[in-house]
N, C-alpha and C. Protein backbone atom coordinates (compact mmCIF):
# COMPACT_ATOMS: atom_id res chain seq x y z
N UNK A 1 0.82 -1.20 0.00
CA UNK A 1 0.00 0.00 0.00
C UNK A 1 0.86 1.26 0.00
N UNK A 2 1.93 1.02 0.73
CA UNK A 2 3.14 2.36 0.52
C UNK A 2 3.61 2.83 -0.60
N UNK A 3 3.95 1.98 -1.56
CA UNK A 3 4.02 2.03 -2.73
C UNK A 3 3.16 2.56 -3.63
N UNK A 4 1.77 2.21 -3.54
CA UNK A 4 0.91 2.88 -4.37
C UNK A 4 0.44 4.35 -3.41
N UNK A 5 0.83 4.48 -2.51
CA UNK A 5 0.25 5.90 -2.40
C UNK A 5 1.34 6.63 -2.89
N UNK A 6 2.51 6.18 -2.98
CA UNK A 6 3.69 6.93 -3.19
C UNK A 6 3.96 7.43 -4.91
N UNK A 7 3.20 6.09 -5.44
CA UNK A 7 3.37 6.30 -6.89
C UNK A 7 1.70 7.09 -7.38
N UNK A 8 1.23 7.31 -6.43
CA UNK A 8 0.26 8.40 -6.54
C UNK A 8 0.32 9.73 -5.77
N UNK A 9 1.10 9.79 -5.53
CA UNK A 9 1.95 11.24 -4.54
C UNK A 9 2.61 11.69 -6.15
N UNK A 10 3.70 10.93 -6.15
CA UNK A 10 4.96 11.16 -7.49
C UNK A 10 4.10 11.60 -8.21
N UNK A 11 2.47 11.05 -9.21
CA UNK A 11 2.18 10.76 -10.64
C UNK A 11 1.55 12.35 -10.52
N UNK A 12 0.93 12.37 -9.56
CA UNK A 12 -0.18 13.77 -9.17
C UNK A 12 0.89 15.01 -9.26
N UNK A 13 1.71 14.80 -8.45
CA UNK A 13 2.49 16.46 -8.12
C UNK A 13 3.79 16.22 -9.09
N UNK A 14 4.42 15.10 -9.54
CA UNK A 14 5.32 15.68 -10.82
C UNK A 14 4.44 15.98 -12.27
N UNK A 15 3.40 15.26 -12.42
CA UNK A 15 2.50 15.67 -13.81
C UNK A 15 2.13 17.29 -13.69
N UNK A 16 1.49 17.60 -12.45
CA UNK A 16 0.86 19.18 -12.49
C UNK A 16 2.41 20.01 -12.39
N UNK A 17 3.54 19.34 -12.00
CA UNK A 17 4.33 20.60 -11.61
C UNK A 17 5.41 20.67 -13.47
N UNK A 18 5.22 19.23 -13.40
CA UNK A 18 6.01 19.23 -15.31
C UNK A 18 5.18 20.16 -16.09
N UNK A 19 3.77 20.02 -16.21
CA UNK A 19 3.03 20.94 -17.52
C UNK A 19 3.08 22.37 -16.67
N UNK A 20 3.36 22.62 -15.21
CA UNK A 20 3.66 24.22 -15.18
C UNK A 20 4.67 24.20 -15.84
N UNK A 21 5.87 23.54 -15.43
CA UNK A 21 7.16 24.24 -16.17
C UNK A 21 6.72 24.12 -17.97
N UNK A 22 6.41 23.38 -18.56
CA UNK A 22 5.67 23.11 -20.31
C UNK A 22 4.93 24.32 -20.69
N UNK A 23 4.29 24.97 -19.24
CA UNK A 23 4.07 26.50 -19.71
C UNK A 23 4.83 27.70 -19.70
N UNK A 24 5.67 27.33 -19.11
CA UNK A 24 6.77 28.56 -18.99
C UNK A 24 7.85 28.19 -20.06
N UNK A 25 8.41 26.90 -20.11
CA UNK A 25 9.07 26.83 -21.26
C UNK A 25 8.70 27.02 -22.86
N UNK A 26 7.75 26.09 -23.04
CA UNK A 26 6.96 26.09 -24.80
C UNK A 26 5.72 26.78 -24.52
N UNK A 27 4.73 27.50 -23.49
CA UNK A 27 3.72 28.20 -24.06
C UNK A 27 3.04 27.71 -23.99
N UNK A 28 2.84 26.27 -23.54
CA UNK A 28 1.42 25.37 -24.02
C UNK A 28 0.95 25.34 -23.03
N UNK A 29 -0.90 24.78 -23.06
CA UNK A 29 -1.35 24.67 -22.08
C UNK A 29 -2.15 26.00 -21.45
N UNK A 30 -2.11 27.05 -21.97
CA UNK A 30 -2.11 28.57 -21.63
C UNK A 30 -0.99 29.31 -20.64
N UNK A 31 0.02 28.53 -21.23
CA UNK A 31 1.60 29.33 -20.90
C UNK A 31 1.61 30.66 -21.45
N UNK A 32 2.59 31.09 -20.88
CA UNK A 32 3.59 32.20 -21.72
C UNK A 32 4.24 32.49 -22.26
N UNK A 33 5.32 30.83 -21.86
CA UNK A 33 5.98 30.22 -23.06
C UNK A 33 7.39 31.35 -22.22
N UNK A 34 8.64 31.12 -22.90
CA UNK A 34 9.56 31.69 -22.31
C UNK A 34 10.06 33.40 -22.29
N UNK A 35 9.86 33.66 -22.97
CA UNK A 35 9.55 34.91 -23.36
C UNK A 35 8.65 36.03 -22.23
N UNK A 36 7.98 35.02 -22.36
CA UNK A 36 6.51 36.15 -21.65
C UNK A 36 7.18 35.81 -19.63
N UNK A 37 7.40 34.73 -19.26
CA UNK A 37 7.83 34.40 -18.07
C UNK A 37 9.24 34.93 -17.76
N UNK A 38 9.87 35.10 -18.86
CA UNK A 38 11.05 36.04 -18.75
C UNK A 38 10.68 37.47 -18.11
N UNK A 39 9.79 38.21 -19.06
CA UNK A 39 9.43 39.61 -18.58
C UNK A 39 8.85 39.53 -17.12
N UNK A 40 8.07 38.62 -17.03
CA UNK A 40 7.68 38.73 -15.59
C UNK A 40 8.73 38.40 -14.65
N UNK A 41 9.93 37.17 -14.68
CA UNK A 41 10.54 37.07 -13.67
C UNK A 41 11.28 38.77 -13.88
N UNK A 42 11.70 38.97 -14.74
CA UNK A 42 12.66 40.54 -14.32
C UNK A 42 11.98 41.42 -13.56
N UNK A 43 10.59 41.31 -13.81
CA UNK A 43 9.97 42.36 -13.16
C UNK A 43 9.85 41.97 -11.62
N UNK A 44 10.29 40.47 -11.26
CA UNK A 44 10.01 40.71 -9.84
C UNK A 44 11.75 40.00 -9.21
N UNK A 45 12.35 40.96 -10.38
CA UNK A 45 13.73 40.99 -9.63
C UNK A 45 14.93 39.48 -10.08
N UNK A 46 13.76 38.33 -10.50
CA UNK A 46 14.55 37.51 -10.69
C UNK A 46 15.73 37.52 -11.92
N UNK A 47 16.65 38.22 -11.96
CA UNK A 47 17.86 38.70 -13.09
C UNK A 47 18.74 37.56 -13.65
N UNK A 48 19.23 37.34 -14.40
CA UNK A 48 18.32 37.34 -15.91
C UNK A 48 17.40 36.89 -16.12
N UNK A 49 16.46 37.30 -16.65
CA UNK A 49 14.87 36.73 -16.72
C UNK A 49 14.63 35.68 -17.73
N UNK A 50 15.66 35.43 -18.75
CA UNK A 50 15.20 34.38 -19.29
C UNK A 50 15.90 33.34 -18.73
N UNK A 51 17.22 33.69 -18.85
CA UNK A 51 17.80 32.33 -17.93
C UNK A 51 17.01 31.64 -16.32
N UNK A 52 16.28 32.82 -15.83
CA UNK A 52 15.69 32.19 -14.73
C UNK A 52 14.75 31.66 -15.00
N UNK A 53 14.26 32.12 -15.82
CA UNK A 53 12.76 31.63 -16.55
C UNK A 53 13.25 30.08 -17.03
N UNK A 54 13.95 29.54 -17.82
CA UNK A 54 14.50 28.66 -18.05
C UNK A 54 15.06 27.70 -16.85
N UNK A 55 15.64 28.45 -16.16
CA UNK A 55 16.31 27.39 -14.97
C UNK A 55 14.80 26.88 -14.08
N UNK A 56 14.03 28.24 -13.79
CA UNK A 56 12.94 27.75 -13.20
C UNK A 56 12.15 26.27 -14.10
N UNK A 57 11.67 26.72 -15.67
CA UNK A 57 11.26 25.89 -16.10
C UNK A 57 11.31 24.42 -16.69
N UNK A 58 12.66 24.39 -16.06
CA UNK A 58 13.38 23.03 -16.84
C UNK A 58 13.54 21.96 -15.51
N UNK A 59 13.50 22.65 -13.95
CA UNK A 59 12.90 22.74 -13.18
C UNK A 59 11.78 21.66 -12.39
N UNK A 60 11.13 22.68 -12.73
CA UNK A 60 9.46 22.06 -12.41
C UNK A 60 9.48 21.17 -13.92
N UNK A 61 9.71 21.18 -15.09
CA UNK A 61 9.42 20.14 -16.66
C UNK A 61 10.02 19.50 -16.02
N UNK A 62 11.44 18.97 -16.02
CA UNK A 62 12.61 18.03 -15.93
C UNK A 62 11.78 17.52 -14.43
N UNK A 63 12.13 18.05 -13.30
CA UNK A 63 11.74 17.98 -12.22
C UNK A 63 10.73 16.84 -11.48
N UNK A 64 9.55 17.47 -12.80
CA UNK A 64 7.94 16.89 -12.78
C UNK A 64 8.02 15.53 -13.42
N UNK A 65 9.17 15.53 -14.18
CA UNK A 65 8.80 13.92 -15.40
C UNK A 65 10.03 12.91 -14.35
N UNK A 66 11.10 13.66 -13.72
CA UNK A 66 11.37 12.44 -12.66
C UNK A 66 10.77 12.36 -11.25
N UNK A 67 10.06 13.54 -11.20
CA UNK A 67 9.40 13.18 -9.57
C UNK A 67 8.32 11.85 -10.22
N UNK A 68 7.43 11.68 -11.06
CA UNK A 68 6.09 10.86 -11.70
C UNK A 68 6.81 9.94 -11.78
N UNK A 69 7.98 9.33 -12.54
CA UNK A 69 9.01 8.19 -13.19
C UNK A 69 9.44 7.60 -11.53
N UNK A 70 9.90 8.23 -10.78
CA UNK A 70 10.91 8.19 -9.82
C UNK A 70 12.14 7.40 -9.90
N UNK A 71 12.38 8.05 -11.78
CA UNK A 71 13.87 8.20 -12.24
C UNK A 71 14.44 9.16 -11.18
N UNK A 72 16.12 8.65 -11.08
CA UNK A 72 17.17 9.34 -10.41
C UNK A 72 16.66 10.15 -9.27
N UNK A 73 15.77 9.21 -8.55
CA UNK A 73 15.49 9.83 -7.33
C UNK A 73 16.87 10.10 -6.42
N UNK A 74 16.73 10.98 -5.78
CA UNK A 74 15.70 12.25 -5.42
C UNK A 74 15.89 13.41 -5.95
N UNK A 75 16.57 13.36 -6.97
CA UNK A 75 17.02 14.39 -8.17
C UNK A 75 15.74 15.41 -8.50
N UNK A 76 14.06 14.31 -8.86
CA UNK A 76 13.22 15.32 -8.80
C UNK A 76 12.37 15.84 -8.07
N UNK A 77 12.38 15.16 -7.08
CA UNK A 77 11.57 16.02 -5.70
C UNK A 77 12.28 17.15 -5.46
N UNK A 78 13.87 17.10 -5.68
CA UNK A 78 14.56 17.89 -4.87
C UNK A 78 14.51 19.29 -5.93
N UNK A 79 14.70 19.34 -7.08
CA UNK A 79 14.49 20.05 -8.61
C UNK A 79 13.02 20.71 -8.18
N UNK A 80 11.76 19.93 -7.83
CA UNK A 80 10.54 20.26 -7.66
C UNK A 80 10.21 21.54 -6.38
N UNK A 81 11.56 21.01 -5.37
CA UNK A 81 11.18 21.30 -4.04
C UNK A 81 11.65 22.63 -4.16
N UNK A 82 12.99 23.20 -4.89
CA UNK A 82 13.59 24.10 -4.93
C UNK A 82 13.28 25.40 -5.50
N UNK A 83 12.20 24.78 -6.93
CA UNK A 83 11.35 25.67 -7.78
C UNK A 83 10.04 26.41 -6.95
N UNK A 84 9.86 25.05 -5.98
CA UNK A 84 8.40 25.72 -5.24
C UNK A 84 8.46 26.80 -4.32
N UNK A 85 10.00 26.33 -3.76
CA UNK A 85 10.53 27.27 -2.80
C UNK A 85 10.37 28.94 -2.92
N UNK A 86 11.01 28.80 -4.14
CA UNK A 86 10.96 30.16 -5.13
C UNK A 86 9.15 30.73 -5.22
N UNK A 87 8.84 30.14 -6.07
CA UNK A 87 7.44 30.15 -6.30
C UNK A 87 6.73 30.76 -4.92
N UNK A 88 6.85 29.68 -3.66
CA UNK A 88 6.40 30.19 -2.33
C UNK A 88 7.18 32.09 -2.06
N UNK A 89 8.01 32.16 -2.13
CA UNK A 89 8.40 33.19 -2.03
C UNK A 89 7.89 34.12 -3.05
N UNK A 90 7.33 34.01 -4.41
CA UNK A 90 6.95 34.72 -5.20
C UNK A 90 5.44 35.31 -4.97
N UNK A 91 4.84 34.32 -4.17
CA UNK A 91 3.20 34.37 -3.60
C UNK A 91 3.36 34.98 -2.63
N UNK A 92 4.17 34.85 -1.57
CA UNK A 92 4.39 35.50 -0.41
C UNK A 92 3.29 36.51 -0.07
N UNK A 93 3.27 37.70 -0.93
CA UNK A 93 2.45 39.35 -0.80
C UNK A 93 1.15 38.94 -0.33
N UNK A 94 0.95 38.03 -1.22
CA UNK A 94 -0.62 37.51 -1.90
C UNK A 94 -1.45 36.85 -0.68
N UNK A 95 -0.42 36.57 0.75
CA UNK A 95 -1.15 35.56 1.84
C UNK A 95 -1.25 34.22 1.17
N UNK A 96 -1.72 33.62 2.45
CA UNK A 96 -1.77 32.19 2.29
C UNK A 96 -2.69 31.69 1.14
N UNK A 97 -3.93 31.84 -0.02
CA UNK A 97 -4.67 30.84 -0.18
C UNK A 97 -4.78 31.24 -1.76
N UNK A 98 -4.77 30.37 -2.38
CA UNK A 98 -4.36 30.25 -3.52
C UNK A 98 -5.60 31.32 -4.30
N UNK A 99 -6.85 31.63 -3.59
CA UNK A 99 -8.17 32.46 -4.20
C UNK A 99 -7.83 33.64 -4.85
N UNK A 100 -6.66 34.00 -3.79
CA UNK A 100 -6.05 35.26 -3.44
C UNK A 100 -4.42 35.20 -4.43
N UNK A 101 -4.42 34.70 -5.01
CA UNK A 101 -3.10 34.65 -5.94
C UNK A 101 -2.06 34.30 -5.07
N UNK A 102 -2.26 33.33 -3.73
CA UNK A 102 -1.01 33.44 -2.66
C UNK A 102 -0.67 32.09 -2.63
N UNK A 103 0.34 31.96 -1.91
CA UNK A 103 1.15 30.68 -1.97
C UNK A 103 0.56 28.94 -1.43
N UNK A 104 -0.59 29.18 -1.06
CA UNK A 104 -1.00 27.83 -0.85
C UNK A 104 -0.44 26.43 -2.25
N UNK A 105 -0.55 26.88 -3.08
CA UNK A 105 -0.59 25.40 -3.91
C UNK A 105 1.31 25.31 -4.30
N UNK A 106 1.97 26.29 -4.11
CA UNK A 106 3.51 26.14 -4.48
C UNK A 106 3.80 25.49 -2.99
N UNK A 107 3.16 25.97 -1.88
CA UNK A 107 3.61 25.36 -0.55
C UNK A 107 2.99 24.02 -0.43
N UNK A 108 1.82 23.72 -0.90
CA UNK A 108 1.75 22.63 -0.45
C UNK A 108 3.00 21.72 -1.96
N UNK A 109 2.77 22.04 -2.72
CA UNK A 109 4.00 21.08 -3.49
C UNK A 109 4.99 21.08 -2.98
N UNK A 110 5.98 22.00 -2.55
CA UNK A 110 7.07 22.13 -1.93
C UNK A 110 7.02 20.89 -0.57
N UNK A 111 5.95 20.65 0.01
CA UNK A 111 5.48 20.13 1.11
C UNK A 111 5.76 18.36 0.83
N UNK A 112 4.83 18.35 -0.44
CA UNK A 112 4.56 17.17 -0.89
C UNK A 112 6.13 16.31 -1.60
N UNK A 113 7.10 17.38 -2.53
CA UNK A 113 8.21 17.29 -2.90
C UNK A 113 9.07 16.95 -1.77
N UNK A 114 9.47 17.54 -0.63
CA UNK A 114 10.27 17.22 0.47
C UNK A 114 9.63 16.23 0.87
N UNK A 115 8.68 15.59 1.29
CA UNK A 115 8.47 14.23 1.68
C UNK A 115 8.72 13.00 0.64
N UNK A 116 8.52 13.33 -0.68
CA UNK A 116 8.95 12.27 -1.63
C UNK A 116 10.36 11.70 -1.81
N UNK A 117 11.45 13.42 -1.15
CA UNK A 117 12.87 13.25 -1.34
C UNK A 117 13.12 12.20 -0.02
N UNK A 118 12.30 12.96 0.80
CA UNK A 118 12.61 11.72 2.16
C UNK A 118 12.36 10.45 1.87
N UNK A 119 11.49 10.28 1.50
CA UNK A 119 10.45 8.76 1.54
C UNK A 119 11.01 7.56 0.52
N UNK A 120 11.75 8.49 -0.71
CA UNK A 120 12.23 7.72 -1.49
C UNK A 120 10.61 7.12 -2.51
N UNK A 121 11.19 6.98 -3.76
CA UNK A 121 10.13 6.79 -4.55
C UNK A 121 9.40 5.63 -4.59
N UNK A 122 9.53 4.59 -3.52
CA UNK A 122 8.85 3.59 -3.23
C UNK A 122 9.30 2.21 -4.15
N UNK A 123 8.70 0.98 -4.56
CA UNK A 123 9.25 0.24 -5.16
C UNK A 123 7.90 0.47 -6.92
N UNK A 124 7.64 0.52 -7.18
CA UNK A 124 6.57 1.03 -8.62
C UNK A 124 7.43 2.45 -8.78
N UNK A 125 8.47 2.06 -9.34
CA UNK A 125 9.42 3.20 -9.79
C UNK A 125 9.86 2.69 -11.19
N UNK A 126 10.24 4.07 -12.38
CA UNK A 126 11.49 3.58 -13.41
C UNK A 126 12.92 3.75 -13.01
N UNK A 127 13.62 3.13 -13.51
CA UNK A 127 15.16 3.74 -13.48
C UNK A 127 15.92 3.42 -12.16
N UNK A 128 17.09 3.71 -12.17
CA UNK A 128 17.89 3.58 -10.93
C UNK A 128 17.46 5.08 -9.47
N UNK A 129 17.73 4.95 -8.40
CA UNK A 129 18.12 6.08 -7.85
C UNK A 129 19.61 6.63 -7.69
N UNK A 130 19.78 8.06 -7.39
CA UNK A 130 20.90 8.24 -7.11
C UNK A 130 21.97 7.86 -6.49
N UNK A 131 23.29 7.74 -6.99
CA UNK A 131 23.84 7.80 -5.20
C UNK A 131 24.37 7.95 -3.99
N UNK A 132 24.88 8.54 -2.89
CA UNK A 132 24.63 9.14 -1.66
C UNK A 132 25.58 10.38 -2.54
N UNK A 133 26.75 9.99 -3.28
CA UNK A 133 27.51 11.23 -3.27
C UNK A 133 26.99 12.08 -4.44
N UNK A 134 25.89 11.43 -5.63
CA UNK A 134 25.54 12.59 -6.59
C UNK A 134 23.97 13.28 -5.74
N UNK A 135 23.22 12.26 -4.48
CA UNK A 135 22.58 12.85 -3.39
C UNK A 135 22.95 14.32 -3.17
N UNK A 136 24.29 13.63 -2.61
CA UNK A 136 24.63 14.79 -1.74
C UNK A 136 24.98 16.48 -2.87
N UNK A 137 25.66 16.01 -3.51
CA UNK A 137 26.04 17.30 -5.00
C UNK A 137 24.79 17.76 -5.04
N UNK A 138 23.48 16.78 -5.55
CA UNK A 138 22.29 17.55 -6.26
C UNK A 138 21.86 18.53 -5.05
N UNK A 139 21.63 17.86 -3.74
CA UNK A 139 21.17 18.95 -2.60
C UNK A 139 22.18 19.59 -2.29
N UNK A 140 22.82 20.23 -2.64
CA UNK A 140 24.30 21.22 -2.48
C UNK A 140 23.85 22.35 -3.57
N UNK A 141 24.22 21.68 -4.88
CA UNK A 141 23.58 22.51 -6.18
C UNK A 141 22.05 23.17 -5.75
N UNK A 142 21.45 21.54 -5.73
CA UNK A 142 19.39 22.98 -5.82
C UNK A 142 19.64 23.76 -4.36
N UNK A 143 20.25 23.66 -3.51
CA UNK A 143 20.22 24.77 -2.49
C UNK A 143 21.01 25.77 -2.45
N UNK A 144 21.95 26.24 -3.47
CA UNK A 144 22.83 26.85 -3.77
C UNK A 144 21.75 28.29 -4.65
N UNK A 145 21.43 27.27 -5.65
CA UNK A 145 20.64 27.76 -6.92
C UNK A 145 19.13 28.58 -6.07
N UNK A 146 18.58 27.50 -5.68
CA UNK A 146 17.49 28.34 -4.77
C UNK A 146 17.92 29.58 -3.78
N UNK A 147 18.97 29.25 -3.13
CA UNK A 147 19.42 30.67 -2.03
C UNK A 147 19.52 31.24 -3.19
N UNK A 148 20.30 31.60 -3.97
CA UNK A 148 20.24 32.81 -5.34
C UNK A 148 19.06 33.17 -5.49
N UNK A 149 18.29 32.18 -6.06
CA UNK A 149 17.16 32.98 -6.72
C UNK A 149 16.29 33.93 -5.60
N UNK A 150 16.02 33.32 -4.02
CA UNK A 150 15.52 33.74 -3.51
C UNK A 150 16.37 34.90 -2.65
N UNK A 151 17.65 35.05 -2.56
CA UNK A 151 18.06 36.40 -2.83
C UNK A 151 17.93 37.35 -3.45
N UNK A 152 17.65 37.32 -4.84
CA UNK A 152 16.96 37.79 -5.59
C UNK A 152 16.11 38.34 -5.46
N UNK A 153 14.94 37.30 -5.31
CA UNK A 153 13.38 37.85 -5.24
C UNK A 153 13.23 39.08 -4.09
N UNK A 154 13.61 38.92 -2.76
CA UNK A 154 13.36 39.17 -1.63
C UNK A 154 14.66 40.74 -1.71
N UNK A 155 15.21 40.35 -2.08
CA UNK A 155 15.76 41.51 -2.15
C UNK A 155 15.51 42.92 -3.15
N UNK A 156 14.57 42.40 -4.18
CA UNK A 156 14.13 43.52 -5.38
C UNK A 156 13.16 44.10 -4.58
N UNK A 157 13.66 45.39 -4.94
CA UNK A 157 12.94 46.65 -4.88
C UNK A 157 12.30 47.34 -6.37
N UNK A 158 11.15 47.26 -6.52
CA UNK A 158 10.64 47.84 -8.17
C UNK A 158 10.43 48.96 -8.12
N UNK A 159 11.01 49.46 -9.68
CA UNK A 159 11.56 51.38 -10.05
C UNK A 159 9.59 51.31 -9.82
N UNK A 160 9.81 53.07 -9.01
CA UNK A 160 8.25 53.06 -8.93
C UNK A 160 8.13 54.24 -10.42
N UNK A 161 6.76 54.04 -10.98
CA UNK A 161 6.71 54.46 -12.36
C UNK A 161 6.82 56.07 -12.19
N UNK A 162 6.94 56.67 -13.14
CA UNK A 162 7.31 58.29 -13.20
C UNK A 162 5.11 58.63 -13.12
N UNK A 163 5.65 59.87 -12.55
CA UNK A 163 4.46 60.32 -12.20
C UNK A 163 4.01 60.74 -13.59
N UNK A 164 2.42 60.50 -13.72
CA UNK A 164 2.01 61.22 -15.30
C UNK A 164 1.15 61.83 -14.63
N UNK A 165 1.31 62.99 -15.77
CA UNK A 165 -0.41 64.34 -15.36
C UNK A 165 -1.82 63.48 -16.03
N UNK A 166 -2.97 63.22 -15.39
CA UNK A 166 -4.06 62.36 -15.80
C UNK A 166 -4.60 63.17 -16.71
N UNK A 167 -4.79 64.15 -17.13
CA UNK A 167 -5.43 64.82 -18.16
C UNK A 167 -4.51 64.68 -19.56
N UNK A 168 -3.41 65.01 -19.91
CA UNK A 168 -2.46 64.68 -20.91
C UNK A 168 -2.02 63.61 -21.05
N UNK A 169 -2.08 62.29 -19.89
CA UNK A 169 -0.70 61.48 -20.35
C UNK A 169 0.07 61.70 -20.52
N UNK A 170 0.80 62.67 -20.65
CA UNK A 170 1.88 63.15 -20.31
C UNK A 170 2.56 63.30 -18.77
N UNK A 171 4.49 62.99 -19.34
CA UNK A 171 4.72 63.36 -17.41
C UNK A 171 4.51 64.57 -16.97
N UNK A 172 4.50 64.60 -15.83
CA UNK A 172 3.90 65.35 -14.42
C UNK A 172 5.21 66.46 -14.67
N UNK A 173 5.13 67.43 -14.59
CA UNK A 173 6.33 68.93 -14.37
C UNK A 173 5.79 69.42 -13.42
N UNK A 174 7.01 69.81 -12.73
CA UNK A 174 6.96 70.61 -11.45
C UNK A 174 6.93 72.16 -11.49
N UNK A 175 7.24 72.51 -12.75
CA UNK A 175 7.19 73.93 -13.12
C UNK A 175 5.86 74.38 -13.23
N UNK A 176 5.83 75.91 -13.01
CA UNK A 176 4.39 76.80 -12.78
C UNK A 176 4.29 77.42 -13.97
């Protein structure tokens, strides 16, 4: 029975977290595709925006198709856990509940991801798992990569826009 809840933990939260990243990378799905997730990560500080956009999305894609497989475990819980991390920090403003554009559903993945890295992908797995010493590298790397990004985030401050006069559209002058 451990096994099948486990390979229904993996199938649920790497499938929904792979087609997020499938939207940030290719667009599909009602993505943005990379481009469009680029402009938004710059805008909330994450620099370079496509490369983050990319690192994020390859991520949660890559991430999502070995958390479901529970290929090279724990490679993608840990890939999954690191993206959500971010993500949780990106909802942050928004409060807790997802109604509200806030971090409930990146936290509970993040939630669900760290218990899969613990738990190990059960025996209804593909592929080999890792081992202890490319373990240890991958959680060195995604916690390296995550402290960045979420330095990042938490640390941007956004240019506030130039004042415009509401009647012209035009900017605001201080002259009489």
């Amino acid at each position: 029975m451990r096994d099948l809840g486990l390979l229904a933990a993996r199938a649920v939260v790497g499938g929904y977290v792979a087609a997020h990243g499938a939207q940030k990378l290719f667009g599909v799905l009602g993505g943005h595709g990379l481009e469009g997730t680029a402009k938004m990560f710059d805008s909330l500080g994450l620099t370079p925006g496509r490369e983050m956009a990319a690192l994020a999305g390859g991520a949660e894609f890559g991430g999502g198709i070995l958390t479901a497989t529970g290929i090279a475990s724990p490679l993608g819980p840990v890939a999954v856990a690191g993206a959500m991390t971010v993500a949780t920090g990106v909802h942050r403003k928004s409060g807790p509940f997802a109604m509200s554009g806030g971090y409930e559903l990146p936290l509970t993945n993040l939630a669900v991801a760290v218990a899969l890295a613990l738990a190990g992908p059960g025996r209804l797995r593909m592929g080999p798992k890792l081992s202890f010493k490319l373990t240890t590298l991958t959680l060195l790397g995604a916690g390296a990569l995550t402290g960045v990004a979420l330095q990042k985030l938490l640390n941007h401050r956004p240019e506030l826009a130039p004042a415009v006069d509401v009647e012209t559209a035009a900017p605001a002058t201080t002259e009489a």
